[in-house]
C-alpha atoms as a PDB file:
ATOM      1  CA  UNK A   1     -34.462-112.181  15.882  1.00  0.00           C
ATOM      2  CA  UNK A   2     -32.504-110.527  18.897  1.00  0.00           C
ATOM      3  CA  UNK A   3     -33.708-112.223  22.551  1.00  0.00           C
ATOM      4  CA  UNK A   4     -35.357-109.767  24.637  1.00  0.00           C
ATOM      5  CA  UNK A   5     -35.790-111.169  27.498  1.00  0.00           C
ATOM      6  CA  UNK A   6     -34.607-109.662  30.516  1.00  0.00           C
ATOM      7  CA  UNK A   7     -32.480-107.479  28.391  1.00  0.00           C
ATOM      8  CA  UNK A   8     -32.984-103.396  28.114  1.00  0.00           C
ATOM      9  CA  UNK A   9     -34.215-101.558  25.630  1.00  0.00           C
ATOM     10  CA  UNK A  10     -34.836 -97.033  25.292  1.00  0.00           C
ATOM     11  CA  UNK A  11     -38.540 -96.465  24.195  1.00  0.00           C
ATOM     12  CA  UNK A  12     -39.239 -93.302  22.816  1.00  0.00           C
ATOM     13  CA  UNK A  13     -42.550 -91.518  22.594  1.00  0.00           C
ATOM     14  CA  UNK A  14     -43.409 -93.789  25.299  1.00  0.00           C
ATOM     15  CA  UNK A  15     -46.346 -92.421  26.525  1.00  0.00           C
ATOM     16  CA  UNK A  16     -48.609 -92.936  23.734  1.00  0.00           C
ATOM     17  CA  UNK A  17     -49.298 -94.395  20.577  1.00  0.00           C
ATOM     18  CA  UNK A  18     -47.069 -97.032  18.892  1.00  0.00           C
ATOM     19  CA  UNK A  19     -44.292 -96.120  22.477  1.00  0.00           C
ATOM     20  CA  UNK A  20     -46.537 -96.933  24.706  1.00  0.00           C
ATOM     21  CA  UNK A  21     -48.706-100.296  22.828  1.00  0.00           C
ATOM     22  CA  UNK A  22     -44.849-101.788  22.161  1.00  0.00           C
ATOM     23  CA  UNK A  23     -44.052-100.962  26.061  1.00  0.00           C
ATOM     24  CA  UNK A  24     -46.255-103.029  27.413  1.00  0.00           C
ATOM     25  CA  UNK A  25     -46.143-105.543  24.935  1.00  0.00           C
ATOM     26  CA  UNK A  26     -42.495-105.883  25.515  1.00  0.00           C
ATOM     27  CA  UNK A  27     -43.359-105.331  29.386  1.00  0.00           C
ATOM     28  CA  UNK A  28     -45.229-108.571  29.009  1.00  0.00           C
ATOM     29  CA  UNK A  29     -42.389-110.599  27.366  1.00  0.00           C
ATOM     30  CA  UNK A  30     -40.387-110.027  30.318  1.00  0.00           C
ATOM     31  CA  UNK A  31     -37.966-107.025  28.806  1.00  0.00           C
ATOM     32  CA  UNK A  32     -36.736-104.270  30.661  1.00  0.00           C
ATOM     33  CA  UNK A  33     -36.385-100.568  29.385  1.00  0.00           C
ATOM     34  CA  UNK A  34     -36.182 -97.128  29.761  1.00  0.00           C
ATOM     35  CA  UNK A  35     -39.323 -94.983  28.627  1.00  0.00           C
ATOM     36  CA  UNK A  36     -39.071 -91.654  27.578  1.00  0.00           C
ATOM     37  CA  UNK A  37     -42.058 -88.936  26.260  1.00  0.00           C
ATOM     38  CA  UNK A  38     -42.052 -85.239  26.587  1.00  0.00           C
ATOM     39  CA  UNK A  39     -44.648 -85.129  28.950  1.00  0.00           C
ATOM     40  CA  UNK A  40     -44.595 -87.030  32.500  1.00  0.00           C
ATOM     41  CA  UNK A  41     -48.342 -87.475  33.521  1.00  0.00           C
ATOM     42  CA  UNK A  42     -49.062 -90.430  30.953  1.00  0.00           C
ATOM     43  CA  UNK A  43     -45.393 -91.387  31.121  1.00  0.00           C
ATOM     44  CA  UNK A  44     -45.818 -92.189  34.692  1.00  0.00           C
ATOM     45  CA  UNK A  45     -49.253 -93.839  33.611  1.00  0.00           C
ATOM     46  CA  UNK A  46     -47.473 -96.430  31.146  1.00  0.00           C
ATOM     47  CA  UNK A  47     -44.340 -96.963  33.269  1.00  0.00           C
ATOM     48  CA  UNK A  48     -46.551 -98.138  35.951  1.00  0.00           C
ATOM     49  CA  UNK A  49     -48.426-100.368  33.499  1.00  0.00           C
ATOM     50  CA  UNK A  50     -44.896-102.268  32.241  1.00  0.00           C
ATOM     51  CA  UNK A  51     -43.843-102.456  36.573  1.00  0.00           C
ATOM     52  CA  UNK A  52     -47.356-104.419  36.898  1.00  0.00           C
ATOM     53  CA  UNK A  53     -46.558-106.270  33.941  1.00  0.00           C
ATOM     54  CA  UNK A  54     -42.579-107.157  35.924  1.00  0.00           C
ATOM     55  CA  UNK A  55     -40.583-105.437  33.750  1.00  0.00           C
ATOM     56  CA  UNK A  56     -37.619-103.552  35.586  1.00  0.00           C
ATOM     57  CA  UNK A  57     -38.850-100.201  34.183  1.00  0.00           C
ATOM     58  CA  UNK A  58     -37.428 -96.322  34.683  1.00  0.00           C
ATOM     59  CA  UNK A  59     -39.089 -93.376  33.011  1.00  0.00           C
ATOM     60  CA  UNK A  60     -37.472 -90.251  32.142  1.00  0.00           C
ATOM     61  CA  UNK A  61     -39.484 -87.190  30.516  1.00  0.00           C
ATOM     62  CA  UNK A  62     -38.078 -84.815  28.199  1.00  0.00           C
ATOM     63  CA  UNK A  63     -37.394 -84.217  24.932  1.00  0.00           C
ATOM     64  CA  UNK A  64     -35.171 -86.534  23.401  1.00  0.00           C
ATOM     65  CA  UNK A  65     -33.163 -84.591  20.798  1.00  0.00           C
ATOM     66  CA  UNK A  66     -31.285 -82.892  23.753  1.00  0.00           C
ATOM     67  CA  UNK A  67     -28.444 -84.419  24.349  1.00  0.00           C
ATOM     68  CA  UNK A  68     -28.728 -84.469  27.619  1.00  0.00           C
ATOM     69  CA  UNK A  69     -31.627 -86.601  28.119  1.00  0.00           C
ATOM     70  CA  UNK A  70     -30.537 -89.210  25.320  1.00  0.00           C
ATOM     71  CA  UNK A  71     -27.753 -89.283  26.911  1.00  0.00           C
ATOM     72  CA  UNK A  72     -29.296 -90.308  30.580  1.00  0.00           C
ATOM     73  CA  UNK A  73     -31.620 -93.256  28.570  1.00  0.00           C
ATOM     74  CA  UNK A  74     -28.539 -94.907  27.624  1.00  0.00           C
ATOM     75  CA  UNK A  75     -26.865 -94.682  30.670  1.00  0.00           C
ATOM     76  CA  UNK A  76     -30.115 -95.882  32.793  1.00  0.00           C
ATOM     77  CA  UNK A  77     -30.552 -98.125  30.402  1.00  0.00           C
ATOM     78  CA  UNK A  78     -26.784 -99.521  30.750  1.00  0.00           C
ATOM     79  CA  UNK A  79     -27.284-100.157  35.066  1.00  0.00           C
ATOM     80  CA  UNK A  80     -30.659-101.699  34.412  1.00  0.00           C
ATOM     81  CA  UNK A  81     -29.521-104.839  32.679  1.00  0.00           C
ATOM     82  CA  UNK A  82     -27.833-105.893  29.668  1.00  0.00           C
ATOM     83  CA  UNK A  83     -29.017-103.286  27.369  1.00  0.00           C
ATOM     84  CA  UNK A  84     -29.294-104.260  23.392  1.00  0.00           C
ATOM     85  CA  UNK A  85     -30.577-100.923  21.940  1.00  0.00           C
ATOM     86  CA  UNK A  86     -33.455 -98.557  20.910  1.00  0.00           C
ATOM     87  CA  UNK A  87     -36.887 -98.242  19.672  1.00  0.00           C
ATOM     88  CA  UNK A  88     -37.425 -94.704  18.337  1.00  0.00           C
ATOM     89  CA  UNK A  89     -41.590 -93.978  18.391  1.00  0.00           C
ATOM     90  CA  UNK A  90     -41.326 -90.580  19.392  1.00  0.00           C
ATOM     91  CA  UNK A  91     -42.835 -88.098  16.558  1.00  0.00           C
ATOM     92  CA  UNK A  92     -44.844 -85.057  15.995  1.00  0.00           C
ATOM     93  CA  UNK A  93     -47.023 -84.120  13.289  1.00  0.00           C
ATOM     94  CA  UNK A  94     -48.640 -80.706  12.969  1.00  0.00           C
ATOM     95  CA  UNK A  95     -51.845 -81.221  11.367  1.00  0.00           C
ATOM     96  CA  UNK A  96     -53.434 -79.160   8.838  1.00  0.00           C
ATOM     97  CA  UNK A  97     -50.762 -77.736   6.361  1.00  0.00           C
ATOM     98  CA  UNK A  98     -48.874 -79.374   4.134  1.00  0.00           C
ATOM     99  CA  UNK A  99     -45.158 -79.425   4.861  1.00  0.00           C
ATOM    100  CA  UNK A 100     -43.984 -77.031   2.342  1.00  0.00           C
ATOM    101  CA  UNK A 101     -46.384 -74.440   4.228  1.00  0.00           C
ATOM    102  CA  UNK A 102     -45.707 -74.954   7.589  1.00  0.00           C
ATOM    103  CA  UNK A 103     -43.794 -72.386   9.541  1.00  0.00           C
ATOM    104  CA  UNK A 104     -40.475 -72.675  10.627  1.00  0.00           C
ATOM    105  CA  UNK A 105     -41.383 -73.304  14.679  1.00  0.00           C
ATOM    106  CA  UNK A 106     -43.394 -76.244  13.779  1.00  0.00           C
ATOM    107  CA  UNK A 107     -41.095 -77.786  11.647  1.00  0.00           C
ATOM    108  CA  UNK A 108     -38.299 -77.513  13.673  1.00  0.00           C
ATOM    109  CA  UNK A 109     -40.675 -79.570  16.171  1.00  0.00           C
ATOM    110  CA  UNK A 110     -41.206 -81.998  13.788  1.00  0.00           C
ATOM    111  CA  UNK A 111     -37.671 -82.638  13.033  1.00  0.00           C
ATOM    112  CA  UNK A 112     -36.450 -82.276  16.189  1.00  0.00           C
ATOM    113  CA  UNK A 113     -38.814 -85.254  17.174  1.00  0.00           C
ATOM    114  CA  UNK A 114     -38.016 -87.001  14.511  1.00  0.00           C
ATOM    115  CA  UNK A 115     -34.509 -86.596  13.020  1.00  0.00           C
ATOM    116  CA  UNK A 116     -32.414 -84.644  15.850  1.00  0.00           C
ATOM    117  CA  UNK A 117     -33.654 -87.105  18.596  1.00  0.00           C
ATOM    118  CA  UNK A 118     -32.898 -89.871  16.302  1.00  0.00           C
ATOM    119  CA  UNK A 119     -29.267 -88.576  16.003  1.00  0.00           C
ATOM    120  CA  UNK A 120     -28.690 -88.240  19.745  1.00  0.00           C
ATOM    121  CA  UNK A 121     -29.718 -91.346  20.332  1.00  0.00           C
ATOM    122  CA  UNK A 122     -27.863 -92.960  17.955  1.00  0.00           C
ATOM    123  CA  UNK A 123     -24.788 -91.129  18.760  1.00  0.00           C
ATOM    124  CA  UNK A 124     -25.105 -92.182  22.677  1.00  0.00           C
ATOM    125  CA  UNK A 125     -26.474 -95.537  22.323  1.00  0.00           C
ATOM    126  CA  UNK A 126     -24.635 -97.469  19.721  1.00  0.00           C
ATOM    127  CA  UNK A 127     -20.969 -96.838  21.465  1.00  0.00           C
ATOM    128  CA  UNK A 128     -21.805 -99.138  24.078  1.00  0.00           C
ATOM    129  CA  UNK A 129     -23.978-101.920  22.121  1.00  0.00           C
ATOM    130  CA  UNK A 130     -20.930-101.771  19.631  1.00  0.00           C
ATOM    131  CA  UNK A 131     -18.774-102.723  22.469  1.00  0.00           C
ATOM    132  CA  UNK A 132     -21.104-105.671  23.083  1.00  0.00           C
ATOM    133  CA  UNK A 133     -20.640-106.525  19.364  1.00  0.00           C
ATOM    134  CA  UNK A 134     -24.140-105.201  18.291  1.00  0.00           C
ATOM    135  CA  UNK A 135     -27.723-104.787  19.448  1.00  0.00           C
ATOM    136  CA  UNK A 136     -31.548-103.370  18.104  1.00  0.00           C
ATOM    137  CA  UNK A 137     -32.152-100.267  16.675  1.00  0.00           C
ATOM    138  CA  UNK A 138     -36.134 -99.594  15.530  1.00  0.00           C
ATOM    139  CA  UNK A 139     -37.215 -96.490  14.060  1.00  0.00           C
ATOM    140  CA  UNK A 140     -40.721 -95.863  14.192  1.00  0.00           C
ATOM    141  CA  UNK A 141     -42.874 -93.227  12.641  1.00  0.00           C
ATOM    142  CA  UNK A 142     -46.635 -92.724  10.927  1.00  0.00           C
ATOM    143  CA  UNK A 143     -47.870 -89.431   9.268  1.00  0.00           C
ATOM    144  CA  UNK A 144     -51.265 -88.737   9.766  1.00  0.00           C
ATOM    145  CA  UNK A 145     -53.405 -85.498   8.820  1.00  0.00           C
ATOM    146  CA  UNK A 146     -56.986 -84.836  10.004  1.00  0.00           C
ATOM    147  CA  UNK A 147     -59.176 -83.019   7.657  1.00  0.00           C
ATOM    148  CA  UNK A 148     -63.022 -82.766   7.602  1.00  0.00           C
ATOM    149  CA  UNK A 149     -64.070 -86.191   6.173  1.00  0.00           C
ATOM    150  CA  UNK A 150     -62.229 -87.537   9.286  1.00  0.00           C
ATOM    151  CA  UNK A 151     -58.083 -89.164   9.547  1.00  0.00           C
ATOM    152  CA  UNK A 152     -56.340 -90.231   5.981  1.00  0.00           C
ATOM    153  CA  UNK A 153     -52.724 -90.988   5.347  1.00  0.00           C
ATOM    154  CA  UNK A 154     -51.114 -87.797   3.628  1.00  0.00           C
ATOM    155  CA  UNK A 155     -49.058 -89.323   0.665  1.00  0.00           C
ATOM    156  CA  UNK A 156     -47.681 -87.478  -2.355  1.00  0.00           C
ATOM    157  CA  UNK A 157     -50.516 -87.941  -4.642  1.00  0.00           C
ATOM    158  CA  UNK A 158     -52.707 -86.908  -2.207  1.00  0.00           C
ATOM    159  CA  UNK A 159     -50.455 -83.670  -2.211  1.00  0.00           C
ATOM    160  CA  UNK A 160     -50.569 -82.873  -5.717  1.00  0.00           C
ATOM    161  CA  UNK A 161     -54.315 -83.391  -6.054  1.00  0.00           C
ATOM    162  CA  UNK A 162     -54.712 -80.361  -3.086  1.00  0.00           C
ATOM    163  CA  UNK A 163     -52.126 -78.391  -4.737  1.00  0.00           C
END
């Protein structure tokens, strides 16, 4: 396993969920990293948990599938410390349809979350950790649909038995 420890890692989908639980667990292991999340107001909420924590922490909101803002996580994440790679949490999940019947504005959300931000991240953080002869890269994602009878993992039987 790859020592963390006052090295620097990107956290996607930061602010919540799976992002923001591995954030502050890492925060209390002594690593340092760059959260990200499309929104700032719970961003700002778990960056401030990780600085209590002492992590060296910087927080930068917007979506990252632009290139733009990938782009800036790897470079913050290159003056922070040593930085070894990449946890990818961020996702989105439109809940009621099933994918084949969702319209083309939400799934372009979902794969911009999901694929597209993987891919710019990827493409601006593993030129640098290949330099350093390697480093972490974690993709993270869970697919959940509410319905009625309350939350249940959407899996393909599930889908042909609604079909």
């Amino acid at each position: 396993m790859i020592a963390l420890k006052n090295q620097t890692i990107v956290i996607t989908g930061a602010s919540s969920g799976i992002g923001a639980a591995l954030a502050k667990l890492l925060a209390a292991r002594g690593v340092n990293m760059v959260l990200n999340a499309r929104s700032s107001r719970r961003l700002l909420d778990v960056k401030a948990a990780c600085k209590a924590l002492g992590a060296e922490v910087e927080a930068v909101a917007g979506d990252a599938s632009d290139p733009r803002v990938a782009k800036k996580l790897v470079e913050l994440a290159t003056k922070i410390h040593y930085f070894v790679g990449f946890i990818h949490a961020a996702g989105v999940l439109h809940p009621g349809p099933a994918v084949w019947e969702l319209d083309d504005a939400s799934f372009a959300e979902v794969m911009d979350a999901s694929v597209t931000a993987a891919h710019q991240l990827i493409r601006h953080a593993v030129p640098p950790l290949l330099k350093e002869g390697g480093g972490l890269a974690v993709f993270s994602g869970r697919a959940r649909r509410k319905d009625p009878a309350g939350s249940r993992r959407l899996t393909a039987p599930q889908s042909r038995r609604k079909a």
